[in-house]
N, C-alpha and C. Protein backbone atom coordinates (compact mmCIF):
# COMPACT_ATOMS: atom_id res chain seq x y z
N UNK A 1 -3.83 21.49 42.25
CA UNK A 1 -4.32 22.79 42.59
C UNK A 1 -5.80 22.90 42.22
N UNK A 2 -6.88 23.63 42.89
CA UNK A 2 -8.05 23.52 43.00
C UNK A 2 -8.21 24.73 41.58
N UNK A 3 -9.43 24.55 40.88
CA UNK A 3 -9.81 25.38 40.03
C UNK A 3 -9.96 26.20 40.75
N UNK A 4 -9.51 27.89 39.50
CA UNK A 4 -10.03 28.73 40.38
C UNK A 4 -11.03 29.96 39.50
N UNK A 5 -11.10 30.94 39.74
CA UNK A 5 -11.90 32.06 38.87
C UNK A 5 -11.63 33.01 39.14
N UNK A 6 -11.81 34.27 38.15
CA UNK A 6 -11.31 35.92 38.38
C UNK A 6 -12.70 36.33 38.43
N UNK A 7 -12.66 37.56 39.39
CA UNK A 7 -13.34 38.10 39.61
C UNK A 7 -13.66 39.34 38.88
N UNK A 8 -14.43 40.28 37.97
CA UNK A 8 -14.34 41.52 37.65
C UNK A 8 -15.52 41.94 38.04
N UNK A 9 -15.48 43.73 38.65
CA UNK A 9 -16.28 44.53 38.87
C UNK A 9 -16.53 45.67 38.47
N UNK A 10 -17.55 46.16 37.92
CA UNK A 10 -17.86 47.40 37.40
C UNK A 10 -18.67 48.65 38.90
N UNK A 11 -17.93 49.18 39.58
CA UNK A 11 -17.98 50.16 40.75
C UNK A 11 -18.92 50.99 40.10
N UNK A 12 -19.53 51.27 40.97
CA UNK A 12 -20.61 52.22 40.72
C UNK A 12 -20.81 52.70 41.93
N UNK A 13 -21.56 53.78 42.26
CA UNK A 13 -22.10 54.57 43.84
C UNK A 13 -22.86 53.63 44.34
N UNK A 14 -22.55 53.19 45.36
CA UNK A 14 -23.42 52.46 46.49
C UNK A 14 -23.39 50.95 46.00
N UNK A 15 -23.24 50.45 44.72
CA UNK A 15 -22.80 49.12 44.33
C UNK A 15 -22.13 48.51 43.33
N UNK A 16 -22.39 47.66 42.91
CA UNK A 16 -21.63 47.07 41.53
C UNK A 16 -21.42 45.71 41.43
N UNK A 17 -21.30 46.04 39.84
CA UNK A 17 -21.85 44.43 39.26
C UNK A 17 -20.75 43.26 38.91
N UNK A 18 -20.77 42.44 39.05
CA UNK A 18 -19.61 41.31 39.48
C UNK A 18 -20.04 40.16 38.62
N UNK A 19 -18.46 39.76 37.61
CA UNK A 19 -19.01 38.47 36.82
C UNK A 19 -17.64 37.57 37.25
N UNK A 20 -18.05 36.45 37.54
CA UNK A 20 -17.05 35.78 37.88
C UNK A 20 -16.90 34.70 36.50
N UNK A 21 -15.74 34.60 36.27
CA UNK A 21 -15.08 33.60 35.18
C UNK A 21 -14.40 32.19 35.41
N UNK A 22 -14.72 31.43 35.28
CA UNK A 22 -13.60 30.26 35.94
C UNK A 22 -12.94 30.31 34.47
N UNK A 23 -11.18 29.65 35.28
CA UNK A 23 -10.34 29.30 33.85
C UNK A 23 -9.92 28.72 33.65
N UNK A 24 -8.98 28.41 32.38
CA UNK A 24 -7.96 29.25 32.57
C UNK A 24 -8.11 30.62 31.52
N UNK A 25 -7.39 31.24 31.48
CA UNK A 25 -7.42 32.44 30.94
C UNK A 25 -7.58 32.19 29.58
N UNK A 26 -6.92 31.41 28.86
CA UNK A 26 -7.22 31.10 27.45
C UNK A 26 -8.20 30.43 26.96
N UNK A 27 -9.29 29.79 27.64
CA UNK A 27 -10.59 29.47 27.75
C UNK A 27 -11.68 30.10 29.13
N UNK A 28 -12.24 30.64 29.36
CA UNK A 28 -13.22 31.01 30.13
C UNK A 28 -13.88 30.93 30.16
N UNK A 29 -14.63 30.71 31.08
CA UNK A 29 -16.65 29.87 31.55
C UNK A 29 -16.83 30.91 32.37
N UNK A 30 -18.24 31.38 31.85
CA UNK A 30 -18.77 32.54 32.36
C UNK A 30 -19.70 31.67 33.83
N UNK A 31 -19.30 32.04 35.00
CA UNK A 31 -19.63 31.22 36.29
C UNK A 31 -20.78 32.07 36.88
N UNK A 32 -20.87 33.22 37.24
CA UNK A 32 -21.93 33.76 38.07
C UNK A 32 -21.78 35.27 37.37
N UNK A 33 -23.45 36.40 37.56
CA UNK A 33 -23.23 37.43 37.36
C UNK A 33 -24.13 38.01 38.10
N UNK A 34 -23.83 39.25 39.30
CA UNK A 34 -24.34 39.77 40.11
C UNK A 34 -24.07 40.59 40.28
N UNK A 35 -25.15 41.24 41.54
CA UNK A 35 -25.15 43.02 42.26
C UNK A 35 -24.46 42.60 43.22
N UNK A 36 -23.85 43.50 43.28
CA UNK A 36 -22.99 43.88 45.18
C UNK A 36 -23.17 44.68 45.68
N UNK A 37 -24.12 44.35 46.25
CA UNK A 37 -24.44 46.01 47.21
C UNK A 37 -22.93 46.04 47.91
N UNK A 38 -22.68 47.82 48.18
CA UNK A 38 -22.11 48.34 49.02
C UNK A 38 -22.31 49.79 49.35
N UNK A 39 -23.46 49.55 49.85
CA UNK A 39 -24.49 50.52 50.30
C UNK A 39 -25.81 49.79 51.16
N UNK A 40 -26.67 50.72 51.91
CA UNK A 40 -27.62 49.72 52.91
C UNK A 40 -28.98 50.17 52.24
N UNK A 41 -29.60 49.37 51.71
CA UNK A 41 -30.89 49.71 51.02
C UNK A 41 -32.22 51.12 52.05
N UNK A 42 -31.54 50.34 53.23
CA UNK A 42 -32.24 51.09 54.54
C UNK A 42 -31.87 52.00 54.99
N UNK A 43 -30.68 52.61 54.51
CA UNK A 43 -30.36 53.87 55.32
C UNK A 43 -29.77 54.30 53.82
N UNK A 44 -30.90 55.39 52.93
CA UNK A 44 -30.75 56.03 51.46
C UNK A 44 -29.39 56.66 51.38
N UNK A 45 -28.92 57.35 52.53
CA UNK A 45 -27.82 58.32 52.57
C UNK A 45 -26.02 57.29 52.22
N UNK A 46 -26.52 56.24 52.09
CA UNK A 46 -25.07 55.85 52.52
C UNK A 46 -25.05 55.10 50.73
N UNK A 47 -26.08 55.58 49.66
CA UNK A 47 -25.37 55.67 48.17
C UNK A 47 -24.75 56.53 47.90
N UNK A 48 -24.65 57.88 48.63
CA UNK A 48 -24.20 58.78 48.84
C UNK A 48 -23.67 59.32 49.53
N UNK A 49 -22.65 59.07 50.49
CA UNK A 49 -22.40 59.95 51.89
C UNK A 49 -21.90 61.00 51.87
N UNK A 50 -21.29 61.46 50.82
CA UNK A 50 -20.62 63.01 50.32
C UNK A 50 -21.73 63.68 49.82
N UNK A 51 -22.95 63.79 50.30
CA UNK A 51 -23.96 64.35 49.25
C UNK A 51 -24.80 64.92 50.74
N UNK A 52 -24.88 66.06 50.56
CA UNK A 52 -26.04 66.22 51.70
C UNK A 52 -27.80 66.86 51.40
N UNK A 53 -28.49 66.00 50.59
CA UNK A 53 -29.44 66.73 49.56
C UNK A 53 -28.79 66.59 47.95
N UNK A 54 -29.97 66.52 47.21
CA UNK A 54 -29.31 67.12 45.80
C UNK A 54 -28.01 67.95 45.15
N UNK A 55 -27.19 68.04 44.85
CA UNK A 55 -26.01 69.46 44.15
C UNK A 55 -25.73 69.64 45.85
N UNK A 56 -25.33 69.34 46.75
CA UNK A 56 -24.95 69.60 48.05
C UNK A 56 -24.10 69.20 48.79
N UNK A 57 -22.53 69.25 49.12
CA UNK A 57 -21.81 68.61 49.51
C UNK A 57 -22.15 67.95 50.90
N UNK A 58 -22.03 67.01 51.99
CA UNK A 58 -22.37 66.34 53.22
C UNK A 58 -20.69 67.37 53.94
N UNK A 59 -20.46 68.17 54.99
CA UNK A 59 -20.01 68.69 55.16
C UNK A 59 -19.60 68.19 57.16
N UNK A 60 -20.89 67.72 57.47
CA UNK A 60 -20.67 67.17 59.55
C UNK A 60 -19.80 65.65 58.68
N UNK A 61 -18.77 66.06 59.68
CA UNK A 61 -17.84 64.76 59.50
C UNK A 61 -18.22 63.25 60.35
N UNK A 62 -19.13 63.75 61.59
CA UNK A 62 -19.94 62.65 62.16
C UNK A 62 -20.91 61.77 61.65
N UNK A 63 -21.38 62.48 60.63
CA UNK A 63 -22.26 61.48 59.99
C UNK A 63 -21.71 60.96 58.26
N UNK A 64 -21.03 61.69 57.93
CA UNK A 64 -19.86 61.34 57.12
C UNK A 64 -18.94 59.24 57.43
N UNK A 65 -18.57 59.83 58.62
CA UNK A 65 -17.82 58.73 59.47
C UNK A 65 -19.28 57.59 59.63
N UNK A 66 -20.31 57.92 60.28
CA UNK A 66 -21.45 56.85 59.84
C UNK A 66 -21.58 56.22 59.19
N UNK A 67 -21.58 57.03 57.79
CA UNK A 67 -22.59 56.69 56.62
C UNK A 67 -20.98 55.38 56.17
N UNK A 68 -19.74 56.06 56.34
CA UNK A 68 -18.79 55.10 55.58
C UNK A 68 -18.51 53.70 56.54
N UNK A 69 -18.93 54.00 58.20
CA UNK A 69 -19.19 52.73 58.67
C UNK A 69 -20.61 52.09 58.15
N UNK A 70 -21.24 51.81 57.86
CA UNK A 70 -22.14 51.18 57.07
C UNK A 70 -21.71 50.85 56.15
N UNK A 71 -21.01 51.74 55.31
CA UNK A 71 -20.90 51.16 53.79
C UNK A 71 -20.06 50.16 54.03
N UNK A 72 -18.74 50.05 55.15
CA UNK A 72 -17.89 49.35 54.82
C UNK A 72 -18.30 47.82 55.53
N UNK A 73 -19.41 48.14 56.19
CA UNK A 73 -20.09 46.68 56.70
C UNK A 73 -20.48 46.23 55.47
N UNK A 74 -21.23 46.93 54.78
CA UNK A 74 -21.91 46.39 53.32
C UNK A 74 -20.95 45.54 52.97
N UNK A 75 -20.39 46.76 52.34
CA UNK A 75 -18.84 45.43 51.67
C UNK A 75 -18.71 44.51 51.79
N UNK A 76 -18.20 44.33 52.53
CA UNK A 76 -17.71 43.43 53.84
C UNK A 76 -18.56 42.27 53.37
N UNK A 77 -19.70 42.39 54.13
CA UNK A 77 -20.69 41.06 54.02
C UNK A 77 -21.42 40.91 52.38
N UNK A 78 -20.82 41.70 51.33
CA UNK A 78 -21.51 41.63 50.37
C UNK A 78 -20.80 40.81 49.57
N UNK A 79 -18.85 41.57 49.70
CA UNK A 79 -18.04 40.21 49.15
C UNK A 79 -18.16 38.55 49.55
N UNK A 80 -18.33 38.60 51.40
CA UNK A 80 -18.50 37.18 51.75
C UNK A 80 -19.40 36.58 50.98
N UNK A 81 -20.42 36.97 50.66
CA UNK A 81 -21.83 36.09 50.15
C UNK A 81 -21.50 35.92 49.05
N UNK A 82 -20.54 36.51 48.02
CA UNK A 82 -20.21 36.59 46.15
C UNK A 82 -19.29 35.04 46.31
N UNK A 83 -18.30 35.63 47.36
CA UNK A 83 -17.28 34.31 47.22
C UNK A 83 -18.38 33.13 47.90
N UNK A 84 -19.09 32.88 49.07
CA UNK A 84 -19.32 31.77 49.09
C UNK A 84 -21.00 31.23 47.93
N UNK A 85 -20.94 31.95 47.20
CA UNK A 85 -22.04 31.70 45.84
C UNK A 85 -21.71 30.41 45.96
N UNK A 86 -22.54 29.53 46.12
CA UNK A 86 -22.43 27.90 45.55
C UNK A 86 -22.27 27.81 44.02
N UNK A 87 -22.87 28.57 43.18
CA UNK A 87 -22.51 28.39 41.53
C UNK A 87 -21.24 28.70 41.35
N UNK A 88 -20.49 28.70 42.11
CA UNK A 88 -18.80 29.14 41.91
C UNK A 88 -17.72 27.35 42.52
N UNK A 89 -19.18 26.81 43.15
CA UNK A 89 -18.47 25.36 43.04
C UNK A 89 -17.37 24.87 44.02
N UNK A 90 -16.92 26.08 44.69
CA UNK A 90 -16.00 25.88 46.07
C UNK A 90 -14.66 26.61 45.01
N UNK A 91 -15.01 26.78 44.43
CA UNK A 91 -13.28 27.16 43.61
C UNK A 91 -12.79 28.78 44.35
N UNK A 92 -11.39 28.60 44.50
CA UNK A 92 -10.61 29.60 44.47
C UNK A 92 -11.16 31.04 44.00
N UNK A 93 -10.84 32.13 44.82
CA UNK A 93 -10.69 33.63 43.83
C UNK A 93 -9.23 33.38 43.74
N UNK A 94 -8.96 33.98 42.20
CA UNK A 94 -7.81 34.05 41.78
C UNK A 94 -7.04 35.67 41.91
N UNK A 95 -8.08 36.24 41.44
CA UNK A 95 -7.86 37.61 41.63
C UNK A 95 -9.04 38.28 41.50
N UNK A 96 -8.80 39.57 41.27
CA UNK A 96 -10.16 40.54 40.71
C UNK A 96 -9.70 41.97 40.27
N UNK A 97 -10.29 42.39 39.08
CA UNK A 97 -10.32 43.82 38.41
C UNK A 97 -11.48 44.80 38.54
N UNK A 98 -11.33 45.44 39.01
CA UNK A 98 -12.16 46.84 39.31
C UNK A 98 -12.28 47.68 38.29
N UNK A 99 -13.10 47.90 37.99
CA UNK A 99 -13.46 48.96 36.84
C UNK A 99 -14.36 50.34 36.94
N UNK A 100 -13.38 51.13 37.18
CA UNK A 100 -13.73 52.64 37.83
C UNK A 100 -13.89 53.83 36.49
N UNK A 101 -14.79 54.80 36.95
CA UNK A 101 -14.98 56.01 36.06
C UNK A 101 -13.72 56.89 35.86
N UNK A 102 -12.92 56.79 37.33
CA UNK A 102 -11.72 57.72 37.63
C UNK A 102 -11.25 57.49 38.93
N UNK A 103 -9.99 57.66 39.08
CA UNK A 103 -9.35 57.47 39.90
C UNK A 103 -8.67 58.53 40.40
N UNK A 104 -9.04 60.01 40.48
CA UNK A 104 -8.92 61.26 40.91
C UNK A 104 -9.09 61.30 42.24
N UNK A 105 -8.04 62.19 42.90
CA UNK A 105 -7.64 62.57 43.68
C UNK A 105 -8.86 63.64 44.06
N UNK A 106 -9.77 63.31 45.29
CA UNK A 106 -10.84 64.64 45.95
C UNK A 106 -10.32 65.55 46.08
N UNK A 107 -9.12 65.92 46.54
CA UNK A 107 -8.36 67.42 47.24
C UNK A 107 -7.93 67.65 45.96
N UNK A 108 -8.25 67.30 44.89
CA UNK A 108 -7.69 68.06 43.57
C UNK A 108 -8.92 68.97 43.10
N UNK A 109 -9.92 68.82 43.78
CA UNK A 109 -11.11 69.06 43.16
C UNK A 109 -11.54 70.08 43.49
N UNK A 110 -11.81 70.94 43.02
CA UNK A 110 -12.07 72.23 43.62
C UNK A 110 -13.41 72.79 43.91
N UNK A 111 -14.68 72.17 43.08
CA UNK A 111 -16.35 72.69 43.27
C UNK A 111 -16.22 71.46 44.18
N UNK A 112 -16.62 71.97 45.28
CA UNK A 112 -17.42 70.92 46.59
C UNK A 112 -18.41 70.13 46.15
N UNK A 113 -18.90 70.22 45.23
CA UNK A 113 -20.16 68.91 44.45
C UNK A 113 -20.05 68.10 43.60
N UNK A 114 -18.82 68.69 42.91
CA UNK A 114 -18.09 67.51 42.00
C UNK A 114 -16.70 66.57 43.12
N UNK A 115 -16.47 67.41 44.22
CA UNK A 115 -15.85 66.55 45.20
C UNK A 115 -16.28 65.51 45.83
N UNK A 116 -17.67 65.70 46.17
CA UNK A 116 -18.45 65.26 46.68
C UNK A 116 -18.97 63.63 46.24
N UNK A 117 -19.25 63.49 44.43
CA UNK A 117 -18.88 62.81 43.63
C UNK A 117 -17.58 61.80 43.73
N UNK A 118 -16.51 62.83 43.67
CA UNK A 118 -15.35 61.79 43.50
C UNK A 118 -14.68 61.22 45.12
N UNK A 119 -15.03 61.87 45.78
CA UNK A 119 -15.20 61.26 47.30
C UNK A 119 -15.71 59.84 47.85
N UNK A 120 -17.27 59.53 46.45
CA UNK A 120 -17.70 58.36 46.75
C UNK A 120 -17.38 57.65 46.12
N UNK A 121 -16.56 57.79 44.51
CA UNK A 121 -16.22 57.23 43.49
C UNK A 121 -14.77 56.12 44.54
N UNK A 122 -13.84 57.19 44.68
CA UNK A 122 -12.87 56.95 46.05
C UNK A 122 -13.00 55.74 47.08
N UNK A 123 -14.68 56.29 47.74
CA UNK A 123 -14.62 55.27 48.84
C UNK A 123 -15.25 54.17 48.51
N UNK A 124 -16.39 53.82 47.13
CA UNK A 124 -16.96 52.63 46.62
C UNK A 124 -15.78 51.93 46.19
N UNK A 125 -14.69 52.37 45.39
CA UNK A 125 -14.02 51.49 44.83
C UNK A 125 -12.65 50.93 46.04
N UNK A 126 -12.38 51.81 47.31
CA UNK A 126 -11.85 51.63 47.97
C UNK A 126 -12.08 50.52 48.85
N UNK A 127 -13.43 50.84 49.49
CA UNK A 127 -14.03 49.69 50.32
C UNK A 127 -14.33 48.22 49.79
N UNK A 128 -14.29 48.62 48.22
CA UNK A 128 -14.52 47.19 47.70
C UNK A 128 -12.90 46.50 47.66
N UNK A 129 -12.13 46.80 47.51
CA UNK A 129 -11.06 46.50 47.53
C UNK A 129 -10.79 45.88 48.75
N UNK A 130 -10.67 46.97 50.09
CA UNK A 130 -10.30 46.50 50.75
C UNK A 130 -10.75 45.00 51.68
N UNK A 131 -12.17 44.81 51.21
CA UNK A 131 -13.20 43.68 51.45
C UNK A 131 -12.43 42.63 50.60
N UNK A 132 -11.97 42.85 49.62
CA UNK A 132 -11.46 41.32 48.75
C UNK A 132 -10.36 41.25 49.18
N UNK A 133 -9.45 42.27 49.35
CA UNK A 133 -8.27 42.13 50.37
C UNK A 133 -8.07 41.16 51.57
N UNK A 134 -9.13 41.48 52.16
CA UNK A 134 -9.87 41.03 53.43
C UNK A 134 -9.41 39.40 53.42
N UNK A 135 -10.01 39.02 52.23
CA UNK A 135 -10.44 37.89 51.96
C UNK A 135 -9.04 37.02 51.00
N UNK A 136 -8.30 37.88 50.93
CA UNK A 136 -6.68 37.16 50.26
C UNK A 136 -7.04 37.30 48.89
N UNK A 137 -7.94 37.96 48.61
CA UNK A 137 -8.05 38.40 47.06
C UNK A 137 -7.31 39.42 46.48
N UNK A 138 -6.09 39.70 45.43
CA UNK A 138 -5.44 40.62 44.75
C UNK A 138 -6.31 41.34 44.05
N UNK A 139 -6.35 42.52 43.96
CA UNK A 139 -6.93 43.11 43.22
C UNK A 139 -6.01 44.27 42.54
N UNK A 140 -6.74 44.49 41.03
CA UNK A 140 -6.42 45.78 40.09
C UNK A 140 -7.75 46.30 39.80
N UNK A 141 -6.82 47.83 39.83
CA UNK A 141 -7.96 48.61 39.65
C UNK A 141 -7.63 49.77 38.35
N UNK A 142 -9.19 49.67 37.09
CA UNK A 142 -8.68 49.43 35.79
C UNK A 142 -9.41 50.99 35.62
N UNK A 143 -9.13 52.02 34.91
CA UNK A 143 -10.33 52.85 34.85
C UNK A 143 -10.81 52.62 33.03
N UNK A 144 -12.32 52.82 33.19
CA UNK A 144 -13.14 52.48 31.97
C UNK A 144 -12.50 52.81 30.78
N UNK A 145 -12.16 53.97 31.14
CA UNK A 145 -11.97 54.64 29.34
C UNK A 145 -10.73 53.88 28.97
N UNK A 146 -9.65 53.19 29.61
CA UNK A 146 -8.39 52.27 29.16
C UNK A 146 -8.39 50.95 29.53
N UNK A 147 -9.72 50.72 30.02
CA UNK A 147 -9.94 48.88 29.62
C UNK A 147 -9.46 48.14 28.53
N UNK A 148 -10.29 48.80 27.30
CA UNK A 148 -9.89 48.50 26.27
C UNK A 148 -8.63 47.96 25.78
N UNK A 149 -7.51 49.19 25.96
CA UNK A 149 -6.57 48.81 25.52
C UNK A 149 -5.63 47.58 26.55
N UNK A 150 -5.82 48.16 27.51
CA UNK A 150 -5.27 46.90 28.51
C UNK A 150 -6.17 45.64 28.47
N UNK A 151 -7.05 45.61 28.63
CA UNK A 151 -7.34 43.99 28.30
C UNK A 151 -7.23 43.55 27.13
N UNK A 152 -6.73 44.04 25.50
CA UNK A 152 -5.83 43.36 24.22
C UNK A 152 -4.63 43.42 25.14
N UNK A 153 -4.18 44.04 25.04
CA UNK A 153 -2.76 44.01 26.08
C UNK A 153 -2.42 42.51 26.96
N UNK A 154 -3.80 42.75 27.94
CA UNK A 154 -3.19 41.65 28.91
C UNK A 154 -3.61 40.33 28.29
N UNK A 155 -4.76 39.80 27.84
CA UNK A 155 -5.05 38.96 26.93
C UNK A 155 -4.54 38.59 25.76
N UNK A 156 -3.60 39.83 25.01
CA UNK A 156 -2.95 39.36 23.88
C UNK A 156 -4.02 38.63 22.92
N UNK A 157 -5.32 39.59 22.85
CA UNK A 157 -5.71 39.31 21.73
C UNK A 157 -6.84 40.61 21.41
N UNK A 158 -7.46 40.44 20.03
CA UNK A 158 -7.83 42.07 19.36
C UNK A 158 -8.79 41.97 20.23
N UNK A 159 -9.21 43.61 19.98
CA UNK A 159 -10.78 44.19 20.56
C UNK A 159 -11.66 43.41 20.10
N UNK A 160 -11.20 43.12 18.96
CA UNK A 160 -12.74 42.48 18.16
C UNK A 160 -13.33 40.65 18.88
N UNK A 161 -11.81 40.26 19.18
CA UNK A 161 -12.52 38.80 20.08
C UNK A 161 -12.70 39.11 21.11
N UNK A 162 -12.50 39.76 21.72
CA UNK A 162 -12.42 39.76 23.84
C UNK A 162 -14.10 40.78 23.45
N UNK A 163 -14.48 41.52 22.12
CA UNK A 163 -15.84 41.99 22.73
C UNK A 163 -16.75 40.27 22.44
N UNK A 164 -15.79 40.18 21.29
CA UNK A 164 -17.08 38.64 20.99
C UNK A 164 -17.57 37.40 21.32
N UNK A 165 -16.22 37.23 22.42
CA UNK A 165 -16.49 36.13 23.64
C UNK A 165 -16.91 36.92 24.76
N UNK A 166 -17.01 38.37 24.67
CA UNK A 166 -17.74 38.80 26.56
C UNK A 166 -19.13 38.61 26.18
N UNK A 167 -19.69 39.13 24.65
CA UNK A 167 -20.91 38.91 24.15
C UNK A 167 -21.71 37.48 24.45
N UNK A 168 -20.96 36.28 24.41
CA UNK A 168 -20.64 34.75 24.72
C UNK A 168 -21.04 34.58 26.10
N UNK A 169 -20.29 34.92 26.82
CA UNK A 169 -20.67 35.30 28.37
C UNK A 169 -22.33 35.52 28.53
N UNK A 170 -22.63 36.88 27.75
CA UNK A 170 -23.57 36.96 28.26
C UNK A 170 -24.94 36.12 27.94
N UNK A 171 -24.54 35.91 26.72
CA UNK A 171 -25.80 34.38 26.47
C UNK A 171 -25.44 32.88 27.81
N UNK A 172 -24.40 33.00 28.04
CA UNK A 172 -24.47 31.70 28.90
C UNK A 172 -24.65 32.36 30.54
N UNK A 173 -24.66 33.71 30.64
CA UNK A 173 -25.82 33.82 32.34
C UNK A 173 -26.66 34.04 31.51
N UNK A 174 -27.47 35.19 30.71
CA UNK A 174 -28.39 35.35 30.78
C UNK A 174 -28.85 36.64 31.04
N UNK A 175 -29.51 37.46 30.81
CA UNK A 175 -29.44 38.86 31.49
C UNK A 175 -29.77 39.62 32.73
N UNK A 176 -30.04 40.93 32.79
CA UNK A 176 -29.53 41.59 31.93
C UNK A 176 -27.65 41.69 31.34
N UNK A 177 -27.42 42.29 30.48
CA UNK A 177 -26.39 41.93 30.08
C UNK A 177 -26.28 43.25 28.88
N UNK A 178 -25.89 44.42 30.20
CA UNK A 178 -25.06 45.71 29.42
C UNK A 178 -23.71 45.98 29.60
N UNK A 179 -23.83 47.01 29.30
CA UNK A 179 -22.24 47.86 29.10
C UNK A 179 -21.47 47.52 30.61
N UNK A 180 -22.21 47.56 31.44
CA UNK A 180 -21.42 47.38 32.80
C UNK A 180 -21.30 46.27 33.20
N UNK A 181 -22.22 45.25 32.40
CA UNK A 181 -21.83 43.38 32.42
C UNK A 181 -20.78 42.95 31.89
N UNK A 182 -20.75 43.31 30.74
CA UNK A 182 -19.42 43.72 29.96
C UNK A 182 -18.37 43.67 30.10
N UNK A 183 -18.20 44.91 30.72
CA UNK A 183 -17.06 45.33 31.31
C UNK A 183 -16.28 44.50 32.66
N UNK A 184 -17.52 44.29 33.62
CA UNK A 184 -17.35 43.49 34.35
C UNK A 184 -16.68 42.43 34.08
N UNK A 185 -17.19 41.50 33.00
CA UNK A 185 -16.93 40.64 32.49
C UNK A 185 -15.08 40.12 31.79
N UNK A 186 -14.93 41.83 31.24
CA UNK A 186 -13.49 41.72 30.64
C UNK A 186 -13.16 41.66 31.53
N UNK A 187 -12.79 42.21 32.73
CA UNK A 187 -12.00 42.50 33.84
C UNK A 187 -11.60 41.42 34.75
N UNK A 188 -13.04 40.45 34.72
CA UNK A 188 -12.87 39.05 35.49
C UNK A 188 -11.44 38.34 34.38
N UNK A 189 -11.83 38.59 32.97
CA UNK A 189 -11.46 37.92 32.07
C UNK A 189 -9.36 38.02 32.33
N UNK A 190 -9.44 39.11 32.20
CA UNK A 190 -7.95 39.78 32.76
C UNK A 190 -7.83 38.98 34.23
N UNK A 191 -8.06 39.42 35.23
CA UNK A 191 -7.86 38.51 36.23
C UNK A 191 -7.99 37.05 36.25
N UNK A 192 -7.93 36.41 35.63
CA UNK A 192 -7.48 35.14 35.07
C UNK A 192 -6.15 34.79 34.61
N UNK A 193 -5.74 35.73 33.96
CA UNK A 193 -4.48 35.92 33.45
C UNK A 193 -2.92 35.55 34.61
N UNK A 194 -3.12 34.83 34.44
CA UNK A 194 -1.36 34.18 35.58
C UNK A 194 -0.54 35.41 35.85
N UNK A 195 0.21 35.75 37.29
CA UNK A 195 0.64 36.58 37.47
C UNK A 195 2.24 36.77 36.62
């Protein structure tokens, strides 16, 4: 069986940051760490497509429907280029973990500007999904504030090593190397983990 690597992503509006791990899960090599756009640098509106202006919900469903065909081209061609990274060596995706702010329901939401928000939260972490999907990649999707405990959980080991080998990671890419590398990072780390 060909080596392979987990993928983790930290979702953000319009992109997000991706560390790939080769394994196995009980040893990990920090392999690549990058942006994914999923958003078009050239058309500003589509980091936002629920936003029409500042504090303003996007309300014409025609350009709504636009802005999320673009984004989902982004995707699309943003995952192809991650998986065929030559620093990944031809190896396998094994899986991948998503790492979201929230996973709230828009029609729960009642101020149109905080909908507006979780509308894109929704369709960034959606479209990224469905792009690795695309591609025969499994994905989970983790939200931030219970990383923590699920990756001791799925790793079966304390907070205190999984922060001190992601720390590890980040000396062997290189930076930058924050909170959302990090994270990224655990998540690849979890997706390693045998089903």
């Amino acid at each position: 069986m060909p080596a392979s690597f987990g993928l983790g992503f930290r979702v953000k509006s319009g992109y997000a940051i991706a560390v790939a791990l080769g394994g196995p899960s009980t040893s990990p090599a920090p392999l690549v760490r990058s942006v994914v756009a999923l958003s078009d640098p050239n058309v500003h509106e589509t980091r936002q497509p629920y936003h029409d202006g500042f504090g303003t919900a996007q309300e014409n469903r025609a350009t709504i429907a636009r802005l999320i065909s673009i984004v989902e081209r982004c995707a699309s061609k943003s995952v192809d280029a991650l998986l065929a990274d030559e620093r990944l060596g031809g190896r396998a995706c094994h899986a991948a973990g998503l790492v979201v702010g929230s996973v709230i329901d828009p029609a729960a939401v009642g101020n149109p500007h905080i909908r507006a928000h979780a509308s894109e939260g929704r369709l960034f972490r959606t479209t990224l999904e469905e792009a690795l999907r695309a591609k025969g990649v499994a994905c989970v999707v983790v939200v931030e504030k219970k990383l923590a405990v699920e990756a001791a959980k799925t790793l079966r080991r304390s907070a205190a090593d999984i922060k001190g080998t992601v720390v590890e990671f980040g000396r062997a890419l290189g930076g930058p190397w924050r909170a959302e590398e990090k994270t990224a990072a655990t998540a690849a780390w979890m997706a390693l983990v045998p089903d």
